[in-house]
Protein backbone atom coordinates (compact mmCIF):
# COMPACT_ATOMS: atom_id res chain seq x y z
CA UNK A 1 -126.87 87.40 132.85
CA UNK A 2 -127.06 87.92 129.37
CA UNK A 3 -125.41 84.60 126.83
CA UNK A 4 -124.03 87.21 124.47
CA UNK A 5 -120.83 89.32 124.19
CA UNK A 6 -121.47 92.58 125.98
CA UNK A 7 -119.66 94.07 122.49
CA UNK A 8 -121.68 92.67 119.68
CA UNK A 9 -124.43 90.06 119.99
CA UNK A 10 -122.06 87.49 119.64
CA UNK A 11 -122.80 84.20 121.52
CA UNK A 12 -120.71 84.11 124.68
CA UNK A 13 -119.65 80.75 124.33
CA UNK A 14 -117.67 81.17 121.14
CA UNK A 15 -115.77 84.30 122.69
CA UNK A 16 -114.75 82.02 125.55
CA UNK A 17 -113.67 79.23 123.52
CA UNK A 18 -111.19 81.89 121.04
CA UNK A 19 -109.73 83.28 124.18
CA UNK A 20 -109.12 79.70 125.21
CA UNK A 21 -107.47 79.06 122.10
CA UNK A 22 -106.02 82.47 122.26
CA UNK A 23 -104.02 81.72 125.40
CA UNK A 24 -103.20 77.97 124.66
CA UNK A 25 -101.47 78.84 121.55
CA UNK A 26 -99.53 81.36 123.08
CA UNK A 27 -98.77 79.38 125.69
CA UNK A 28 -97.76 76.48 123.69
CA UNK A 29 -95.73 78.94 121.36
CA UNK A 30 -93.59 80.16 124.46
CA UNK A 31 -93.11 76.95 125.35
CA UNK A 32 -91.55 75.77 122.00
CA UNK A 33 -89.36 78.91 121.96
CA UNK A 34 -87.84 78.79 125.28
CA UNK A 35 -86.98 74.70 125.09
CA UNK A 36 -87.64 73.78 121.62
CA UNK A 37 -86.14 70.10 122.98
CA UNK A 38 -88.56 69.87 125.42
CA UNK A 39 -91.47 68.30 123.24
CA UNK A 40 -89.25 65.67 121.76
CA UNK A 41 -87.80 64.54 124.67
CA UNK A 42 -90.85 63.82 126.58
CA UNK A 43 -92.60 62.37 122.97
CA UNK A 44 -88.94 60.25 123.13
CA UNK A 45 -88.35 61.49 119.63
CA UNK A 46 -84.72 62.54 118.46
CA UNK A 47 -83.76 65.99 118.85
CA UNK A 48 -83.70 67.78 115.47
CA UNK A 49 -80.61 69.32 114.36
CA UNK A 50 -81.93 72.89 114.06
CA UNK A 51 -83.86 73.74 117.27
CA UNK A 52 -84.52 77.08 115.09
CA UNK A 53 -86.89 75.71 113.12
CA UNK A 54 -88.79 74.69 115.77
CA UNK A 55 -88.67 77.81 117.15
CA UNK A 56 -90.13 79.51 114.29
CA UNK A 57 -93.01 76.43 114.50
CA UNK A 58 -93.24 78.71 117.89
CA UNK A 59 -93.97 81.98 117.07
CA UNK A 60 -96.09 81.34 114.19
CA UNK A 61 -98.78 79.02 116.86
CA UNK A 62 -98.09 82.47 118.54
CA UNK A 63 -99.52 84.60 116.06
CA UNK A 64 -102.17 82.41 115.59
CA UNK A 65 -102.92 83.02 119.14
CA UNK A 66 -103.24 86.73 118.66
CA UNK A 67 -105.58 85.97 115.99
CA UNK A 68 -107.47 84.33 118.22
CA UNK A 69 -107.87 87.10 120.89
CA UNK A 70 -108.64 89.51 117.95
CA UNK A 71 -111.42 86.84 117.18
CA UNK A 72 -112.99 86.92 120.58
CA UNK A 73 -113.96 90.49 120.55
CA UNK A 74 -116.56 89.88 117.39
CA UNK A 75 -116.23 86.23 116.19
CA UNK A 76 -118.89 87.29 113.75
CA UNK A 77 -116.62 89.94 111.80
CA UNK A 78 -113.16 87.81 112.54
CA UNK A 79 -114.54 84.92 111.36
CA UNK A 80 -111.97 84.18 108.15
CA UNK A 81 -109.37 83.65 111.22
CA UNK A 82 -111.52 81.43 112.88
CA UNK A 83 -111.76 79.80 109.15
CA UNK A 84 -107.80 79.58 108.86
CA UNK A 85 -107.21 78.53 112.39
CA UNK A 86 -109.33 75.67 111.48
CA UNK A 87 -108.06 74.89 108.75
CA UNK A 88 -104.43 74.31 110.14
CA UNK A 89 -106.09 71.95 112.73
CA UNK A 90 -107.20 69.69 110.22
CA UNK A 91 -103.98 69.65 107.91
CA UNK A 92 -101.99 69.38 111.31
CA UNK A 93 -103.69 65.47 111.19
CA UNK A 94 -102.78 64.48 107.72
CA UNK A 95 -99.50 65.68 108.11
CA UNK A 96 -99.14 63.77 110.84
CA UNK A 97 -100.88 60.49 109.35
CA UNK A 98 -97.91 61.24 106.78
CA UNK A 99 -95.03 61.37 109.43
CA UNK A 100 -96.14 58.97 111.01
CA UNK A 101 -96.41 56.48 108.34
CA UNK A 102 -93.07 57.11 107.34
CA UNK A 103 -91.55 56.29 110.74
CA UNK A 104 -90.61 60.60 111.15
CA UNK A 105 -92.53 60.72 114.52
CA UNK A 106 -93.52 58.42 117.30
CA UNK A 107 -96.63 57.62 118.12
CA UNK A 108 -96.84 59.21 121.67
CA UNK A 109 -95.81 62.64 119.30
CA UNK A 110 -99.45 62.21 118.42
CA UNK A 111 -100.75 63.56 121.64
CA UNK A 112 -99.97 66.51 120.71
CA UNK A 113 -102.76 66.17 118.05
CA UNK A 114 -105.37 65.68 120.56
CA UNK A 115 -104.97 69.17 122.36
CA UNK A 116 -103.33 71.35 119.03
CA UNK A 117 -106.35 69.96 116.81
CA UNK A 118 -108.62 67.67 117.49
CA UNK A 119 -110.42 69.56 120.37
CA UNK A 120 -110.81 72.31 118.58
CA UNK A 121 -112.62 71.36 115.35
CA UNK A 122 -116.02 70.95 116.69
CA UNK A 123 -116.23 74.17 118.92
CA UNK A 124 -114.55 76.19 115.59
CA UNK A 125 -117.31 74.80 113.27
CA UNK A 126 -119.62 75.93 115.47
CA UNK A 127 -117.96 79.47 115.26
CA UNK A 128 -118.02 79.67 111.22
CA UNK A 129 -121.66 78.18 111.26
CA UNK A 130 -122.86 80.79 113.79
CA UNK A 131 -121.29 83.27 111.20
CA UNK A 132 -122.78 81.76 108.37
CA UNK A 133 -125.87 82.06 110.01
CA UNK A 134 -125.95 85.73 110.82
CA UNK A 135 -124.48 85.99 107.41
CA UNK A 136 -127.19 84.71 105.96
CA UNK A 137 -125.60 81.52 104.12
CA UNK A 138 -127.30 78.28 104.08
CA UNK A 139 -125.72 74.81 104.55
CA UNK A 140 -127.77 73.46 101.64
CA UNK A 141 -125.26 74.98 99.26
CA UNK A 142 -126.79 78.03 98.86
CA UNK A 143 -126.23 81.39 100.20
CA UNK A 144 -128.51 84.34 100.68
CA UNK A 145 -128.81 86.72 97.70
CA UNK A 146 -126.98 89.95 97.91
CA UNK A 147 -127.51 93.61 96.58
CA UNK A 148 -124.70 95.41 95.39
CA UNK A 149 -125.29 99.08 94.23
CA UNK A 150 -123.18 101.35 91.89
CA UNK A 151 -124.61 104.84 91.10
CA UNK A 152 -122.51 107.65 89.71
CA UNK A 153 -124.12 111.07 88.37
CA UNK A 154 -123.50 111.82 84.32
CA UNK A 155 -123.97 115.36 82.76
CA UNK A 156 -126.75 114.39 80.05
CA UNK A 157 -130.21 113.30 80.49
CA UNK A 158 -131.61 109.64 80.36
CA UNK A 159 -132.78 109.56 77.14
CA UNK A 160 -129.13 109.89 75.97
CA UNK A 161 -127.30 107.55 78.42
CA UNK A 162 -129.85 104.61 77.91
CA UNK A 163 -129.32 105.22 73.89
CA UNK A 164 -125.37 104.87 75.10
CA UNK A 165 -126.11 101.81 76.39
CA UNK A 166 -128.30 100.48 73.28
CA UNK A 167 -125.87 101.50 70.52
CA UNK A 168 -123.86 98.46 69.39
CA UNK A 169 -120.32 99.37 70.85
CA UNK A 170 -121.18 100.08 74.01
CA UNK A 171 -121.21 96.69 76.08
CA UNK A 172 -117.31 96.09 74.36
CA UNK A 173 -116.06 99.42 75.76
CA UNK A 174 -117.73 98.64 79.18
CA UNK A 175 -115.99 94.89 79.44
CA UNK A 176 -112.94 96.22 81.64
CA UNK A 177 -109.17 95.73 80.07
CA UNK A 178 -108.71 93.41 83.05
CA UNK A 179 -111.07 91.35 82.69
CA UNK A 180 -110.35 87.79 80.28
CA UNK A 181 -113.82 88.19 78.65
CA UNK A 182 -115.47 88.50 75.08
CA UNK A 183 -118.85 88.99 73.51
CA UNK A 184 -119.42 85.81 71.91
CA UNK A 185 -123.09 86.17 70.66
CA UNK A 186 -125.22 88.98 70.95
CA UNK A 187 -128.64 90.00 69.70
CA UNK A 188 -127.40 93.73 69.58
CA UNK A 189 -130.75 94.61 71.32
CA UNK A 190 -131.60 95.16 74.79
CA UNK A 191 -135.50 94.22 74.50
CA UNK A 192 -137.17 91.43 76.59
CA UNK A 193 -135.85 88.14 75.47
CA UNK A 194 -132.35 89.25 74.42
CA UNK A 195 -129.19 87.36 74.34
CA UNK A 196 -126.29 88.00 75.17
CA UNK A 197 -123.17 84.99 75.59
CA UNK A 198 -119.45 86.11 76.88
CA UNK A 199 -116.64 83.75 76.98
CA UNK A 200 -113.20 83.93 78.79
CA UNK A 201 -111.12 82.82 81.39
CA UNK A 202 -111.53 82.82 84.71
CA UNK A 203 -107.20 82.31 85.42
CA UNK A 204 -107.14 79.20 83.64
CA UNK A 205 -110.83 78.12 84.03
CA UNK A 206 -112.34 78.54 80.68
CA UNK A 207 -116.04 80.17 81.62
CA UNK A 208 -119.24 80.88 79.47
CA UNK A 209 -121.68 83.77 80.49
CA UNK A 210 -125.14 83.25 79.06
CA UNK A 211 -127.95 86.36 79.70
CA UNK A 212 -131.19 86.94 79.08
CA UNK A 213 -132.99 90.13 79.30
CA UNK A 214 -135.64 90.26 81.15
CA UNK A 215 -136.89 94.24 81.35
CA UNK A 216 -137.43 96.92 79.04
CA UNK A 217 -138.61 100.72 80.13
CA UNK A 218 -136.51 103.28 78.11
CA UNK A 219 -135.12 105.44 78.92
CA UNK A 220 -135.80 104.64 82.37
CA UNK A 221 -134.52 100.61 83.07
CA UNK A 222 -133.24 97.27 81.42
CA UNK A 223 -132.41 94.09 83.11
CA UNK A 224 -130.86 91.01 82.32
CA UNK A 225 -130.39 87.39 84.06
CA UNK A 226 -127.88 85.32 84.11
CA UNK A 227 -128.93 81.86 82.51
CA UNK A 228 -125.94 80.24 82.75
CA UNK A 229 -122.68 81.29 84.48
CA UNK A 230 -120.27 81.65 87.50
CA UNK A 231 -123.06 82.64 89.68
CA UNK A 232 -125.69 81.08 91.67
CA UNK A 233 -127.94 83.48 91.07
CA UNK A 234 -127.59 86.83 89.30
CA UNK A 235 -129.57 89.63 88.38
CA UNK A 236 -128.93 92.91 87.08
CA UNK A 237 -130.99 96.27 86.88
CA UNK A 238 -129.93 99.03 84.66
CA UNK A 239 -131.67 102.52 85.89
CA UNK A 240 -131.47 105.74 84.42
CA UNK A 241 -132.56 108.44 86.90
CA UNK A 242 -133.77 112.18 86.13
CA UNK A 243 -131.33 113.74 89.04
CA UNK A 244 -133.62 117.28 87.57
CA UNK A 245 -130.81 119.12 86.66
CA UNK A 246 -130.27 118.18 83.13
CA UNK A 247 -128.21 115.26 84.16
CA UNK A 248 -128.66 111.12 84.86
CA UNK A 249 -127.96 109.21 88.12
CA UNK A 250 -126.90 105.71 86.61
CA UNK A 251 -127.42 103.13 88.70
CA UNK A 252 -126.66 99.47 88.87
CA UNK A 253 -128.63 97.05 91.38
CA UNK A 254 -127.06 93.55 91.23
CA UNK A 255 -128.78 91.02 93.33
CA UNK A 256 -126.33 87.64 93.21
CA UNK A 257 -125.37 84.81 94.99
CA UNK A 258 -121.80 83.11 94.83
CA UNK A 259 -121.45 79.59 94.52
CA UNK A 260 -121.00 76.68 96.70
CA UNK A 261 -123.17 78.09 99.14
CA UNK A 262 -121.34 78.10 102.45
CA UNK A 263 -118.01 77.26 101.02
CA UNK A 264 -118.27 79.71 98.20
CA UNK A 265 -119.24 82.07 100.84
CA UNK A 266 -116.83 81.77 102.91
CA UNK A 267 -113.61 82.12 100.67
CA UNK A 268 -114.61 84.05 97.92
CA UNK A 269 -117.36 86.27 98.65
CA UNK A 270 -114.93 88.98 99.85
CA UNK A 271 -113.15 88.68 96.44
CA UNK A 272 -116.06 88.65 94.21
CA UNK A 273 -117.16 92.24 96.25
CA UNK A 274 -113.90 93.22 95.22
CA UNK A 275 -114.38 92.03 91.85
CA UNK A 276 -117.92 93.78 91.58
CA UNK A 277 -116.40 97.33 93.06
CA UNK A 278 -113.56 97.58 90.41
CA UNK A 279 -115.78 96.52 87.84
CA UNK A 280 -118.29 98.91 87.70
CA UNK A 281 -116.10 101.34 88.70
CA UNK A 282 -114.73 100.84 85.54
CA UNK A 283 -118.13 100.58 83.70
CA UNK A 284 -119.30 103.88 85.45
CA UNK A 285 -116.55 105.95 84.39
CA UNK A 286 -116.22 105.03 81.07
CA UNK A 287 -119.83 105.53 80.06
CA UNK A 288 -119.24 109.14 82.05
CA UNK A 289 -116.16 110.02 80.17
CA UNK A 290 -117.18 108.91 76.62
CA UNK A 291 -121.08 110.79 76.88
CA UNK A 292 -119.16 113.77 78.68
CA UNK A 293 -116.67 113.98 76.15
CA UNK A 294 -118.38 113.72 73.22
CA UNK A 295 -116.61 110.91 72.25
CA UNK A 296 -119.95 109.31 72.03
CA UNK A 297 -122.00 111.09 69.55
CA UNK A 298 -125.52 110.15 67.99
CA UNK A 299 -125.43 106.93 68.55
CA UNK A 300 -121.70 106.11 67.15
CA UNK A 301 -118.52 105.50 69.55
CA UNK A 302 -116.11 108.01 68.14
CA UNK A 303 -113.30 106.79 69.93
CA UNK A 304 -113.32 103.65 72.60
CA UNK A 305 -111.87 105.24 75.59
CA UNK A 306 -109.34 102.29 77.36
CA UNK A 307 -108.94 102.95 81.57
CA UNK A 308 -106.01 101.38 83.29
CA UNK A 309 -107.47 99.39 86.42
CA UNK A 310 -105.86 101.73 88.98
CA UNK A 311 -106.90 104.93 86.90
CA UNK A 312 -110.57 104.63 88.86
């Protein structure tokens, strides 16, 4: 018999494990709604005044148990549950530590720990590190490098959209309205050894952006490289492709890794996707719009074209 899920190639083991936890959590939350006493009596703890709340304490164990189940058909894909399931299991200890310091809860409330929590860590960090895996992170603190691609299609040929790109306006109106960043220093030149420096705020983070250009082929390709920044690893590919009709497919190739490594990975790589669609999204549409328009004319940005985020 095969060790893997029969749905994805998922190891066997973790699916069992998830429905275990699937079904104890549900059971447990059940258990808290119908006597919500029931746990403090036997723990010989004092009944709390609002049974509700413990109720509630119920049904939210409860969800986590559907979570759970919805985990066990592809831990690989479900993973971020797995992530916040575990998660809870650790906090559930400190705030115990707390209580318990404090004289809230008895001691023999504890054992509770032991089958909530405790058994569960090591089985769960197996889960998120066979996801990693697949995923491609590394638990040396870095993760894999990944491509991201942007193309959109622009009515004028290459030689115009790279010369877009070159005039001295053009990287200001591409830096989205969103987006807390500046050009700080600049070279105003695309060629091999260029510099580029952007500085903002990353919510209240102040960040610097440092890049270095690293390719030169008009009208055909530039590249730049991030020297110093909020990325592990980033690299960017500017191409300007003869579609044959008179027009220019522009595409971007990013190749970047977040970082942290696994951590990063795991709770912000979705976001920085996000971050990365809307973006040149953004980029692609305004460099369409103004070279479509004419608002862009020999070289000179007529009028800088603003795009509300959701206007995409």
């Amino acid at each position: 018999m095969s060790s893997f899920n029969r749905h994805t190639d998922m190891p066997r083991w973790a699916s069992r494990w998830l429905w275990a936890a699937g079904i104890y959590n549900l059971a447990w939350g059940s258990l808290a709604i119908a006597s919500p006493h029931l746990l403090f009596d036997l723990a010989g703890a004092d009944r709390i005044n609002y049974p509700e709340i413990w109720q509630c304490v119920g049904m939210i164990v409860g969800v986590y148990g559907i979570g759970y189940l919805i985990a066990a058909y592809d831990s690989r894909t479900h993973w971020p549950i797995v992530l916040v399931g575990l998660l809870g299991k650790i906090f559930g200890p400190i705030g115990f530590a707390v209580a318990l310091m404090h004289g809230t809860f008895p001691p023999l409330f504890g054992l509770t720990i032991l089958t909530n929590d405790l058994v569960w860590w090591v089985p769960f960090i197996m889960i998120l590190l066979d996801a990693a895996k697949q995923r491609g992170v590394s638990l040396s603190g870095t993760a894999s490098r990944t491509l991201f691609i942007k193309e959109t299609r622009i009515n004028a040929p290459p030689d115009i959209v790279f010369q877009f790109h070159e005039s001295p306006d053009a990287l200001t109106s591409l830096i989205p309205p969103w987006e807390q960043m500046k050009i700080s220093e600049s070279t105003g030149s695309l060629k091999v050894g260029s510099r580029v420096v952007l500085r903002g705020r990353l919510g209240f983070v102040p960040i610097q952006w440092v890049a270095i250009h690293t390719e030169y082929d008009p009208p055909h390709l530039f590249a730049d490289r991030q020297e110093s920044g909020p990325f592990a690893y980033w690299y960017h590919r500017h191409r300007f492709l003869d579609d044959g009709q008179g027009g220019t497919v522009l595409r971007d190739e990013v190749e970047y890794a977040v970082p942290l490594g696994l951590i990063g990975h795991w709770v912000g790589g979705w976001l920085i996707r996000r971050k990365l669609d809307d973006m040149f999204a953004y980029r692609h549409e305004i460099t369409r719009r103004l070279i479509e328009s004419g608002e862009w004319t020999n070289g000179t940005l007529v009028l800088q074209t603003v795009l509300p985020k959701g206007d995409q």
